[in-house]
N, C-alpha and C. Protein backbone atom coordinates (compact mmCIF):
# COMPACT_ATOMS: atom_id res chain seq x y z
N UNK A 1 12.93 22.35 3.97
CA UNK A 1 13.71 22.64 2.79
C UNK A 1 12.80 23.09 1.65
N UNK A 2 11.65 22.17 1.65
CA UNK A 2 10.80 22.95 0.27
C UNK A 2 9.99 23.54 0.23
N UNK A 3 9.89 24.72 2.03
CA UNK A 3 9.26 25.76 1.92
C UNK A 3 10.60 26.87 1.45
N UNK A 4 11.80 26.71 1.75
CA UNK A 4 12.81 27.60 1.28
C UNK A 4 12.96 27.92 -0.06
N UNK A 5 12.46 26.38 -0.98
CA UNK A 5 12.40 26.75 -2.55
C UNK A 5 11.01 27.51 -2.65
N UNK A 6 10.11 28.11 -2.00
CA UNK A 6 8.96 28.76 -2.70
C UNK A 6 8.09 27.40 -3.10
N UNK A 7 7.76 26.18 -2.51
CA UNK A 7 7.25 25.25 -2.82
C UNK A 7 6.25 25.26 -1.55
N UNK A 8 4.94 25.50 -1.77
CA UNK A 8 4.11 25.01 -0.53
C UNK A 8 3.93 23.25 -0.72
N UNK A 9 3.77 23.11 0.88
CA UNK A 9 4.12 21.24 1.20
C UNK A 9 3.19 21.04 0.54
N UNK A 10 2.03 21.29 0.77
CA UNK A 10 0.30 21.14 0.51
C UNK A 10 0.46 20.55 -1.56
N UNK A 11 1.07 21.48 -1.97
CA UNK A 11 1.17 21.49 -3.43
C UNK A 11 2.20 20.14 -3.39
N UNK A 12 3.08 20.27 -3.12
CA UNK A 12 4.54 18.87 -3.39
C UNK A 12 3.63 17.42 -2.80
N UNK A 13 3.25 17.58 -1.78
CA UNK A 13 1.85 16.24 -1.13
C UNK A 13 1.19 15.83 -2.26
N UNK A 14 0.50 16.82 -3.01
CA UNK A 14 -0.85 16.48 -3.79
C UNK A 14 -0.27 16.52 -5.02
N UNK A 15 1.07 16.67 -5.75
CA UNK A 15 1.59 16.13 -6.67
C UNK A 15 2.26 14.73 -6.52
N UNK A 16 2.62 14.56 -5.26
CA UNK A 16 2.95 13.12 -5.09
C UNK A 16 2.32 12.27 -4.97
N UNK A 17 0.80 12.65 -4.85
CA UNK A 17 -0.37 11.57 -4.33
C UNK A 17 -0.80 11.28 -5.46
N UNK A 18 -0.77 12.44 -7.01
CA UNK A 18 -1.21 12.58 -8.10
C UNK A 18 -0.60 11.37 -9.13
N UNK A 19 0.96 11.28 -8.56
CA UNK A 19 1.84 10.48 -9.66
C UNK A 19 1.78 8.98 -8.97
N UNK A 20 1.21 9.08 -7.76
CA UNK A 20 1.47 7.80 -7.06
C UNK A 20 -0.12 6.96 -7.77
N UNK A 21 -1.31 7.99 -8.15
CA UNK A 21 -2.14 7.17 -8.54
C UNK A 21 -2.14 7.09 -9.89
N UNK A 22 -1.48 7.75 -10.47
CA UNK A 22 -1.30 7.21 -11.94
C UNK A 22 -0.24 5.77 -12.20
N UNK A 23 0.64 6.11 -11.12
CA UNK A 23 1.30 4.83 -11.17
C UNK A 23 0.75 3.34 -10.92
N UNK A 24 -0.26 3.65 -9.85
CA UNK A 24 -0.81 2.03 -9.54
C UNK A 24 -2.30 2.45 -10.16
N UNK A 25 -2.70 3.23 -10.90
CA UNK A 25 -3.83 3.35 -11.75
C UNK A 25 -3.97 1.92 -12.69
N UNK A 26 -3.21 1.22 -13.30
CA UNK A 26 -3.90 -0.27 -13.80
C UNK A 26 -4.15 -1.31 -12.97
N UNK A 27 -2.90 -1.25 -12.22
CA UNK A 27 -3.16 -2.82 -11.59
C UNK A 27 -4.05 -3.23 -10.68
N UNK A 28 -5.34 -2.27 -10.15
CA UNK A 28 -6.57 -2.97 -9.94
C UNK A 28 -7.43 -3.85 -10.79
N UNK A 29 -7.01 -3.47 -12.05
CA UNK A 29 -7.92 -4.41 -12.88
C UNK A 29 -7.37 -5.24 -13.25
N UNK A 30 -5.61 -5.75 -13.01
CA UNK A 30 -4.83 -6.80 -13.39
C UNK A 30 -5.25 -7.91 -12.26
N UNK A 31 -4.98 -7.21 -11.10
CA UNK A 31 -5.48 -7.98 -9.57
C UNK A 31 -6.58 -8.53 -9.95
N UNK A 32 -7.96 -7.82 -10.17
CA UNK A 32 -9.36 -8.37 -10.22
C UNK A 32 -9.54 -9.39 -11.10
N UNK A 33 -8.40 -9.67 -12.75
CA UNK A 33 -8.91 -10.41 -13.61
C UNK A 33 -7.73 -11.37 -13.05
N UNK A 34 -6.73 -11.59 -11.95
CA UNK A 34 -6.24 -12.49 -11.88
C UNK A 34 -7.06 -13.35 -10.35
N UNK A 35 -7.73 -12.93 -9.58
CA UNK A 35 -8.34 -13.14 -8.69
C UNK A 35 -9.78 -14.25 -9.38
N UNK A 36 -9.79 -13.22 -10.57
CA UNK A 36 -11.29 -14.16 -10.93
C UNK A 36 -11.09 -15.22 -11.86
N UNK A 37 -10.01 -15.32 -12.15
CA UNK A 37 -8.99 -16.43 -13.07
C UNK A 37 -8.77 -17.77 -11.90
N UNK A 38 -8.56 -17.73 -10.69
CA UNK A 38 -8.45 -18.91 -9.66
C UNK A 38 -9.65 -19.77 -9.37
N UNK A 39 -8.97 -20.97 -8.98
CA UNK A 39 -9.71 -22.18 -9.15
C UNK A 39 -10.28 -21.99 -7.69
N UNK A 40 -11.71 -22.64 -7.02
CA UNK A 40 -12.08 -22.61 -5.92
C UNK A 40 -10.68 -22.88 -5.22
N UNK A 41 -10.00 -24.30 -5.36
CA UNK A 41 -8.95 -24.12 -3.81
C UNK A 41 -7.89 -22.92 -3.65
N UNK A 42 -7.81 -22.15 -5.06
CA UNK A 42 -7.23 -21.42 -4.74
C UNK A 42 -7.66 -20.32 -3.98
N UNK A 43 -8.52 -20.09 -4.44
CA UNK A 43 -9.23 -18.80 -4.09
C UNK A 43 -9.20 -18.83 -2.56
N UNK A 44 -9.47 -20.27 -1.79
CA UNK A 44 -10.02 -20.57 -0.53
C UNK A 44 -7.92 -20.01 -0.12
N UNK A 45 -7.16 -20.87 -0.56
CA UNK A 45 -5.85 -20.28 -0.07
C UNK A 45 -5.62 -18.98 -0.09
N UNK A 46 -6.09 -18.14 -0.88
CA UNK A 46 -6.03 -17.12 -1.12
C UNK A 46 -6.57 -16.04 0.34
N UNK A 47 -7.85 -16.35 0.34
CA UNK A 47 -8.82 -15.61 1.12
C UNK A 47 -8.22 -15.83 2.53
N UNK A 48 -6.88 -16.85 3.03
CA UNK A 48 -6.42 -17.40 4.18
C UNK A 48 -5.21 -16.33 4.38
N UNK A 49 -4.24 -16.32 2.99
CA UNK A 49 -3.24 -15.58 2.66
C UNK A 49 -3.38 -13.88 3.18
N UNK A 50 -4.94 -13.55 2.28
CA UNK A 50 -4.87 -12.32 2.79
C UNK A 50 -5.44 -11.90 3.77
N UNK A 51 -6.05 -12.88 4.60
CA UNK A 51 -6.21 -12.55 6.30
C UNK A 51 -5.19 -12.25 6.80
N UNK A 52 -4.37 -13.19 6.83
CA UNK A 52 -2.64 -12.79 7.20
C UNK A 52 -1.92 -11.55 7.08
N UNK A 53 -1.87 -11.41 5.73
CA UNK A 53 -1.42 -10.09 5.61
C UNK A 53 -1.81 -8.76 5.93
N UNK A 54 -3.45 -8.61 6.01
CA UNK A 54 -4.18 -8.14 6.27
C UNK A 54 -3.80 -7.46 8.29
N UNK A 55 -3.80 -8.60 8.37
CA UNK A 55 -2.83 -8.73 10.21
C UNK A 55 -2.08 -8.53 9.90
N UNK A 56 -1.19 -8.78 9.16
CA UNK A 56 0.02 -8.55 9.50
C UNK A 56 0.49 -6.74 9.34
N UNK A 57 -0.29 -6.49 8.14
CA UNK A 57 -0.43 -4.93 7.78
C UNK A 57 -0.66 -3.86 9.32
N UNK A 58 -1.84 -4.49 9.52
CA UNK A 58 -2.08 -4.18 11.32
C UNK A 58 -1.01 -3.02 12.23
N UNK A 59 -0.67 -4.67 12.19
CA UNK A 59 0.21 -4.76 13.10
C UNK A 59 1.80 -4.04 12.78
N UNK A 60 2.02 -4.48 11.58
CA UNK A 60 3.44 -3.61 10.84
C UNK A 60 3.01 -2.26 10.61
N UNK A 61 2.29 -0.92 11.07
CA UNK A 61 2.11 -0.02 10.33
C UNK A 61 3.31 0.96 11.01
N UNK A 62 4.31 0.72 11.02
CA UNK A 62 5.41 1.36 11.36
C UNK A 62 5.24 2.90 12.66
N UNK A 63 4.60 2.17 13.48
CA UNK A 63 3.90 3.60 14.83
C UNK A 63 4.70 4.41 14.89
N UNK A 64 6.16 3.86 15.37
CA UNK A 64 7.15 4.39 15.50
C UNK A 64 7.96 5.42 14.82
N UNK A 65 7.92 5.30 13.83
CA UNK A 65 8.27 5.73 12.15
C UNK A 65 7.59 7.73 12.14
N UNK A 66 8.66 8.54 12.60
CA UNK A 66 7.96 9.83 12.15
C UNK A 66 8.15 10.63 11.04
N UNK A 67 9.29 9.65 9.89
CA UNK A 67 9.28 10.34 9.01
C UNK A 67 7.87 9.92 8.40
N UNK A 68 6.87 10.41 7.78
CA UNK A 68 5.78 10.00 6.71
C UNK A 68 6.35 9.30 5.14
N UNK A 69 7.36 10.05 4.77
CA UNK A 69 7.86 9.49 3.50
C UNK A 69 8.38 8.13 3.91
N UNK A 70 9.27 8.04 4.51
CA UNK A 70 9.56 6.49 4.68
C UNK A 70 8.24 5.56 5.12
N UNK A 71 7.54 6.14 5.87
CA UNK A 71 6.48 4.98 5.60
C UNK A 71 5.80 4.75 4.52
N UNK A 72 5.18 5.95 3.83
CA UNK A 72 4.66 5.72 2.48
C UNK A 72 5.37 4.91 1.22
N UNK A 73 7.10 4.98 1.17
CA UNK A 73 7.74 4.64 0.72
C UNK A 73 7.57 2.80 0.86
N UNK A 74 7.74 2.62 2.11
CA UNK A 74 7.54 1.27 2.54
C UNK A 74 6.34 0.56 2.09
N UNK A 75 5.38 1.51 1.88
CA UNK A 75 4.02 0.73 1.53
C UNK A 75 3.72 0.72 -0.27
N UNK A 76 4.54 1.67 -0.59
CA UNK A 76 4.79 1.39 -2.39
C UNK A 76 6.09 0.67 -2.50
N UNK A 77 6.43 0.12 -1.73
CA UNK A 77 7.02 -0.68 -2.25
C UNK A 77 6.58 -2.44 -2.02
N UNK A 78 5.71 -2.13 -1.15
CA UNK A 78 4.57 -3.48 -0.92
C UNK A 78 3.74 -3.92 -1.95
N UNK A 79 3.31 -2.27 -2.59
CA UNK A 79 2.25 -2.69 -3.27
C UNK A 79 2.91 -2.86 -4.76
N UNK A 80 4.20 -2.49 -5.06
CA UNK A 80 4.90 -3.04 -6.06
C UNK A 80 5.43 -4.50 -6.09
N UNK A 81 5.65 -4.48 -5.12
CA UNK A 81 6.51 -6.15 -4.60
C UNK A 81 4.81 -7.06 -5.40
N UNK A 82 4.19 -6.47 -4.30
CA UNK A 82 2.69 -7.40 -4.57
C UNK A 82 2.80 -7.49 -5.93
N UNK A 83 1.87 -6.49 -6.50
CA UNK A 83 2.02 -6.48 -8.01
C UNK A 83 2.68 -7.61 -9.12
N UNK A 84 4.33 -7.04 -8.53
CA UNK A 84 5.25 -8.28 -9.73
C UNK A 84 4.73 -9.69 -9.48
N UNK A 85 4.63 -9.81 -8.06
CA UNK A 85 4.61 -11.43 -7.95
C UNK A 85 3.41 -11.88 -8.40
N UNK A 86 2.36 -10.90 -8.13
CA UNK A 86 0.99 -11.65 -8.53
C UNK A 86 0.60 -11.90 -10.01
N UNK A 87 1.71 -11.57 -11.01
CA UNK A 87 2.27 -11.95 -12.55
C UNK A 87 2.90 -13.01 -12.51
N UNK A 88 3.10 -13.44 -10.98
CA UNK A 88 4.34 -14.57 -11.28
C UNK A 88 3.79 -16.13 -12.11
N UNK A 89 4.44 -17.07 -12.81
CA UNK A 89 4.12 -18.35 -13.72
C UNK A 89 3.71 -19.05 -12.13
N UNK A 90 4.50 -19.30 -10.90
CA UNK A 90 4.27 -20.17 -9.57
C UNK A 90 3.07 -19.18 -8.87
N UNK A 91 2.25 -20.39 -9.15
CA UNK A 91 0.83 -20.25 -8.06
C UNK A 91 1.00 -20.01 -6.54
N UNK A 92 1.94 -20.24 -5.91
CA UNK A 92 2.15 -19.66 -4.70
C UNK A 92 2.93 -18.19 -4.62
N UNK A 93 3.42 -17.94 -5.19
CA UNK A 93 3.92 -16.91 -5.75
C UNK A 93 3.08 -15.49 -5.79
N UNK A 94 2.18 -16.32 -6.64
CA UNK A 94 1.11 -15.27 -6.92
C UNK A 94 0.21 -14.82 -6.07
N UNK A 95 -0.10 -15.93 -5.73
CA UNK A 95 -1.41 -15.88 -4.75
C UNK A 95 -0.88 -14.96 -3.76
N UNK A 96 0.44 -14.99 -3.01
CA UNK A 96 1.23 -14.20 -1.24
C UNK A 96 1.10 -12.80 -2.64
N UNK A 97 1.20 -12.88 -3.78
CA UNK A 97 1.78 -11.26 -3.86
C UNK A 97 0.01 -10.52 -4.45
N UNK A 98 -0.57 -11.30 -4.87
CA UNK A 98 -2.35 -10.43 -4.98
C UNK A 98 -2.59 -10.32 -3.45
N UNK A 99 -2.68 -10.99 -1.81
CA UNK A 99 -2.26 -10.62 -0.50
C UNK A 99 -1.81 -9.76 -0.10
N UNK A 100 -0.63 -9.70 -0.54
CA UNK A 100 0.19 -8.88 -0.37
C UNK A 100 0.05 -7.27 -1.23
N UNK A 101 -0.68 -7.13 -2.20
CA UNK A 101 -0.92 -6.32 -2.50
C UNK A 101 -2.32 -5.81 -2.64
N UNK A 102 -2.95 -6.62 -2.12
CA UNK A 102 -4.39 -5.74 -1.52
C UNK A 102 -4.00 -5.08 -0.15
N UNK A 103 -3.55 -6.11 0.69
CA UNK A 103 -3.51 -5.57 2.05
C UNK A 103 -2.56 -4.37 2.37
N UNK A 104 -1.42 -3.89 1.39
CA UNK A 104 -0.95 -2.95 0.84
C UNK A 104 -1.62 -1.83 0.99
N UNK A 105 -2.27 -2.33 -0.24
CA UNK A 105 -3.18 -0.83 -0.74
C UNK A 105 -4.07 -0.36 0.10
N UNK A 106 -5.01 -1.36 0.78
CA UNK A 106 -5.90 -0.96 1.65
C UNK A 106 -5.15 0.02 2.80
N UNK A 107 -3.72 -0.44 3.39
CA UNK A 107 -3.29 0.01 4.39
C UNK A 107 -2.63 1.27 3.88
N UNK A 108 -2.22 1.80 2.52
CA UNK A 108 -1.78 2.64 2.22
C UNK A 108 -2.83 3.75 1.75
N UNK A 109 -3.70 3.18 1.50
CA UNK A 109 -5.34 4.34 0.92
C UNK A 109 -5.93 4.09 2.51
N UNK A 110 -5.99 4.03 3.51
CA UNK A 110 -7.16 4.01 4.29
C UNK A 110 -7.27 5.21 5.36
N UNK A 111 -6.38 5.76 5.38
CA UNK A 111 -6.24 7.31 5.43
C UNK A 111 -6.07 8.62 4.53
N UNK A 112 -5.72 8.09 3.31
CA UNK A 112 -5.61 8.92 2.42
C UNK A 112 -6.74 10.28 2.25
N UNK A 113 -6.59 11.37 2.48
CA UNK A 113 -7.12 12.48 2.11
C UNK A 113 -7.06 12.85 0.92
N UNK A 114 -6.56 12.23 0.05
CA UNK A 114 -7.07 12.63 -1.58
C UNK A 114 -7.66 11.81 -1.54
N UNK A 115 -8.47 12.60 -3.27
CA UNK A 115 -9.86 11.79 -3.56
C UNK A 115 -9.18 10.77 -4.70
N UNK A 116 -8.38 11.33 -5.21
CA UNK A 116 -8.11 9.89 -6.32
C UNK A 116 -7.38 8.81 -6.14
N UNK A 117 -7.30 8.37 -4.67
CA UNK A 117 -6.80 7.17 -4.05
C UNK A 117 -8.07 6.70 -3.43
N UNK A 118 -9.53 6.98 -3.53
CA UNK A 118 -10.60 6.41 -3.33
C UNK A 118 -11.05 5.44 -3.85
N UNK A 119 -11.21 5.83 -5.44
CA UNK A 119 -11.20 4.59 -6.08
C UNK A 119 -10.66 3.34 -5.91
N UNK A 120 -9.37 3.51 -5.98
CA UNK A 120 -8.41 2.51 -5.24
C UNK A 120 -8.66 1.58 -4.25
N UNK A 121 -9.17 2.06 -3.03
CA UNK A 121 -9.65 1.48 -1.71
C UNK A 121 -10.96 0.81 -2.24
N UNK A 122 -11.79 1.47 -2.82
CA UNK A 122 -12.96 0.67 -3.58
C UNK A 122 -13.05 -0.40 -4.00
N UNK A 123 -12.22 -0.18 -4.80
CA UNK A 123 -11.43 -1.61 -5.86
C UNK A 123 -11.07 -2.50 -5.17
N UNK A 124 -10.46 -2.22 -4.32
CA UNK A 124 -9.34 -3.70 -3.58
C UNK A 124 -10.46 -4.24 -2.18
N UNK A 125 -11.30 -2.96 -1.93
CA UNK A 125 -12.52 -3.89 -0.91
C UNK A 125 -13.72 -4.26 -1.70
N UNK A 126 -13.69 -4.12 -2.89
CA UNK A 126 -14.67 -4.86 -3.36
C UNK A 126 -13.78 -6.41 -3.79
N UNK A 127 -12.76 -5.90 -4.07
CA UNK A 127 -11.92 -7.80 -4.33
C UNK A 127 -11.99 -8.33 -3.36
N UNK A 128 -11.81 -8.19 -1.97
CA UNK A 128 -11.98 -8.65 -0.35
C UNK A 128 -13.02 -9.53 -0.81
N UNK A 129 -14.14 -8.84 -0.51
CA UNK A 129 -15.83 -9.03 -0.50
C UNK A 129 -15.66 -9.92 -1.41
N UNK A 130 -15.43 -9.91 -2.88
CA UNK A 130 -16.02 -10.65 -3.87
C UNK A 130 -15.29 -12.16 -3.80
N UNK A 131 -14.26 -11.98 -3.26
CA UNK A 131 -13.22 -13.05 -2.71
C UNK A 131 -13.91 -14.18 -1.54
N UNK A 132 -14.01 -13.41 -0.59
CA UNK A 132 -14.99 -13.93 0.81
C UNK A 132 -16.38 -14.34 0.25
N UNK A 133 -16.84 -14.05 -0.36
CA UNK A 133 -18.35 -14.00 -0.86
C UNK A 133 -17.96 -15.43 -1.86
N UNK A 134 -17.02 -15.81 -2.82
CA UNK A 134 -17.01 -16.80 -3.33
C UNK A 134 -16.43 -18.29 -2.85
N UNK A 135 -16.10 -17.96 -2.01
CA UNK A 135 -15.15 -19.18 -0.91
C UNK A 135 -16.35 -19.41 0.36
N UNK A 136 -16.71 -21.08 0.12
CA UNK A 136 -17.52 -21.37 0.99
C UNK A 136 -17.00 -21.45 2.38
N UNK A 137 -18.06 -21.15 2.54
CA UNK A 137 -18.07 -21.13 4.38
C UNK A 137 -17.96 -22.46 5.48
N UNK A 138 -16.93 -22.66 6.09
CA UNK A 138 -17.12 -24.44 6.79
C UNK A 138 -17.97 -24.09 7.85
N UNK A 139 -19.02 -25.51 7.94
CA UNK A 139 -19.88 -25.36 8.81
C UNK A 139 -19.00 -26.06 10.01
N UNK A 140 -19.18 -25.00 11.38
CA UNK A 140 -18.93 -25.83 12.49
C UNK A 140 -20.19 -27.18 13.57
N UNK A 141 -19.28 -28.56 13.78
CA UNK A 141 -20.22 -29.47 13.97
C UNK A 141 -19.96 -29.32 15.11
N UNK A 142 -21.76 -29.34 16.12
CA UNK A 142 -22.01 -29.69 17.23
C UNK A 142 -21.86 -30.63 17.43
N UNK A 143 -21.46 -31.76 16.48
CA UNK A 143 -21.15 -33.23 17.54
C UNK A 143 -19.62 -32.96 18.21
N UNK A 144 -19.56 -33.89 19.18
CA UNK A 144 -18.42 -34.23 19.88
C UNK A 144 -18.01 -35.46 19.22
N UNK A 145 -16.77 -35.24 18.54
CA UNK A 145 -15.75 -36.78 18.71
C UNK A 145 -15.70 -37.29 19.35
């Protein structure tokens, strides 16, 4: 249909990729100052939360699915869902929706062929890292019970 309007796809793609990063253009730095705002146990729940999702992203990436818009659709609306909640006043709340909206983004930028959804992927794997990197590590014991 919107080669019939005189619209090349190539152009309508890279205006949609354009408005999609102006749209989630703040909330990497809302994520990062609410991530670095948590108390160690949280953080440790946290870093559990977004393993999960992280799998679960995996595994949900809709294979099946040949429209592209509905999947992309599906994944802004993850990373919106994420977003609100990780504002939420309930600490569990928050914590599933900063999860929920890294593992989002990562899964929605990790093919991305534009460049201004790079940053993006940057951002949210350096929160990974800086996340994992602050949550101690349990040592496993060689004794036997």
């Amino acid at each position: 249909m919107l080669a019939t309007l005189g619209c090349p796809v190539q152009f309508v793609n890279r205006l949609l990729a354009l408005g999609r990063d102006f749209q989630i253009s703040r909330q990497p730095g809302i994520i990062e100052r609410a991530v670095a705002s948590l108390s160690l146990a949280n953080r440790v729940r946290l870093e559990s939360l977004v393993q999960n999702e992280m799998a679960r992203a995996g595994w949900c990436a809709y294979p099946a699915a040949n429209d592209t818009a509905q999947n992309d659709t599906q994944w802004e609306e993850a990373i919106e869902t994420g977003f609100t909640r990780a504002q939420s006043d309930n600490m569990e709340v928050r914590l599933r929706g900063i999860a929920l909206w890294l593992a989002a983004v990562l899964h929605e930028t990790r093919a991305s062929t534009h460049e201004n959804m790079e940053p993006r992927r940057r951002t949210a794997l350096r929160i990974v890292r800086e996340l994992k990197e602050s949550v101690p590590r349990r040592r496993v014991s060689n004794a036997v019970a």
